[in-house]
Protein backbone atom coordinates (compact mmCIF):
# COMPACT_ATOMS: atom_id res chain seq x y z
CA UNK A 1 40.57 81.39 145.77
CA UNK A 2 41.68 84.29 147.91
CA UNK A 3 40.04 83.29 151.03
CA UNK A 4 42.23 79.68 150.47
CA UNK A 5 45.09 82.17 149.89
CA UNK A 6 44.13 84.13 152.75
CA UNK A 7 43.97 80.34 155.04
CA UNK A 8 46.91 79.52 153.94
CA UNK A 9 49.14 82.14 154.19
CA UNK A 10 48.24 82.25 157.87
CA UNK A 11 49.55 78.95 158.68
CA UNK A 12 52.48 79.05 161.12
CA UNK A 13 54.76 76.74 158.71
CA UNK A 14 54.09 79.85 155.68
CA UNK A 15 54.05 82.44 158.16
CA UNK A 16 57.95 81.51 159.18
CA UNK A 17 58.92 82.74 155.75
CA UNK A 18 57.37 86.22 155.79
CA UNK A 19 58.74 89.34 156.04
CA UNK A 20 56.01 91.49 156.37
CA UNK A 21 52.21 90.20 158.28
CA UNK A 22 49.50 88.15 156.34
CA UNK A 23 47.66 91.01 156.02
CA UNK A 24 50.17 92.85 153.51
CA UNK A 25 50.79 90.20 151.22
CA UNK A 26 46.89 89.96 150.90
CA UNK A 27 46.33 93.56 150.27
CA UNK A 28 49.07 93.34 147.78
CA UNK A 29 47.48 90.10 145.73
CA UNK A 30 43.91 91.46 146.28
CA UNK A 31 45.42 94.26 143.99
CA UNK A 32 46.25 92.59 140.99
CA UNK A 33 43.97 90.23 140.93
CA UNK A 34 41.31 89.25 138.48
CA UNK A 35 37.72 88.61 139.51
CA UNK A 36 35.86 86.16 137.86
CA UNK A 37 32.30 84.85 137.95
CA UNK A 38 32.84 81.32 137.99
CA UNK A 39 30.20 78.37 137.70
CA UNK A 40 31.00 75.21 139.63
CA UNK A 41 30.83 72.60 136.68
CA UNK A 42 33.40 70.19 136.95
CA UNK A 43 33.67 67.39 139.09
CA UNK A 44 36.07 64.66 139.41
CA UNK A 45 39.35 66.27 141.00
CA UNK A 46 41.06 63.89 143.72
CA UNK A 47 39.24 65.98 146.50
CA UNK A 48 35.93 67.32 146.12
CA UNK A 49 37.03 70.36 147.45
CA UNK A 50 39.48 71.22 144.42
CA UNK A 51 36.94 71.25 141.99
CA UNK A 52 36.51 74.99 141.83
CA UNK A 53 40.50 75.40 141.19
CA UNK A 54 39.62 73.36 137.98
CA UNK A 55 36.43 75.22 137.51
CA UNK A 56 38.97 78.56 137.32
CA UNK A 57 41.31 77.30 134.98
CA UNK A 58 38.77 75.92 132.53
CA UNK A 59 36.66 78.86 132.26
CA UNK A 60 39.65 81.63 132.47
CA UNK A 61 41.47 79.99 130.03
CA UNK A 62 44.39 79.59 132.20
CA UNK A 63 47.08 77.30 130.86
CA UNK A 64 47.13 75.41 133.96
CA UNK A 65 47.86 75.29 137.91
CA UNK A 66 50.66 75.73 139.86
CA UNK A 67 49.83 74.03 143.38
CA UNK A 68 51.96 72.17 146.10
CA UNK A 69 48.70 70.01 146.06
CA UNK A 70 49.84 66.32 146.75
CA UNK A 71 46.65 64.36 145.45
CA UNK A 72 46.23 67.36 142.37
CA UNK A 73 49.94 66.76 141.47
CA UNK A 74 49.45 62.77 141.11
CA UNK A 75 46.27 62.55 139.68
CA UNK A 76 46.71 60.28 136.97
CA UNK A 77 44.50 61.74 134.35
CA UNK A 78 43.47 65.66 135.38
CA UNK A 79 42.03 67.97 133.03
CA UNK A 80 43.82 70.75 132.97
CA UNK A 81 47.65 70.92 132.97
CA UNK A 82 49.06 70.51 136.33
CA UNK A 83 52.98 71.08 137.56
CA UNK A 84 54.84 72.16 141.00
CA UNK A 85 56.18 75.18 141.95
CA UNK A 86 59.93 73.34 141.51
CA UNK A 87 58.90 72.17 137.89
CA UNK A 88 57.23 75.94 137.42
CA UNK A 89 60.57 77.63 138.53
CA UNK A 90 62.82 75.13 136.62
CA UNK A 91 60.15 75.89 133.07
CA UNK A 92 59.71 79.43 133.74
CA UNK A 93 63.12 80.73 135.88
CA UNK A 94 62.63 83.81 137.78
């Protein structure tokens, strides 16, 4: 998951809304996160490659995912609990 954060956040279209380099916020995340020994198990996500995301919710007992994900967020019947950051910042305000 952090090396898709790590992808990611270097994009140019992210990049434009940084105030500090990549580099920082990854430090920063790398810091509080949680490391996990995951197995890959599931299968059946809209792209093969998103698997693993459901793989980490499933076996961290996370209460769901928070993605921008197009094909996650209309996937008609997922297995874990899936919103948008707008439907994430309208349930949980910050």
């Amino acid at each position: 998951m952090l090396s898709e954060f790590s992808s990611v956040i270097k994009r140019e279209r992210i990049r434009q809304f940084l105030s500090k380099p990549p580099e920082f916020y990854l430090e920063e995340i790398s810091e509080i996160l949680n490391f996990y020994d995951i197995e890959k198990r599931f299968v059946g996500s809209p792209d093969i490659h998103d698997d693993y995301l459901i793989d980490i919710i499933l076996q961290t007992n996370a209460i769901g995912l928070v993605t921008g994900d197009k094909a996650l967020l209309a996937w008609k019947e997922p297995a874990i609990q899936i919103v948008s950051w707008l439907d994430f910042q309208m349930t949980y305000p910050l």
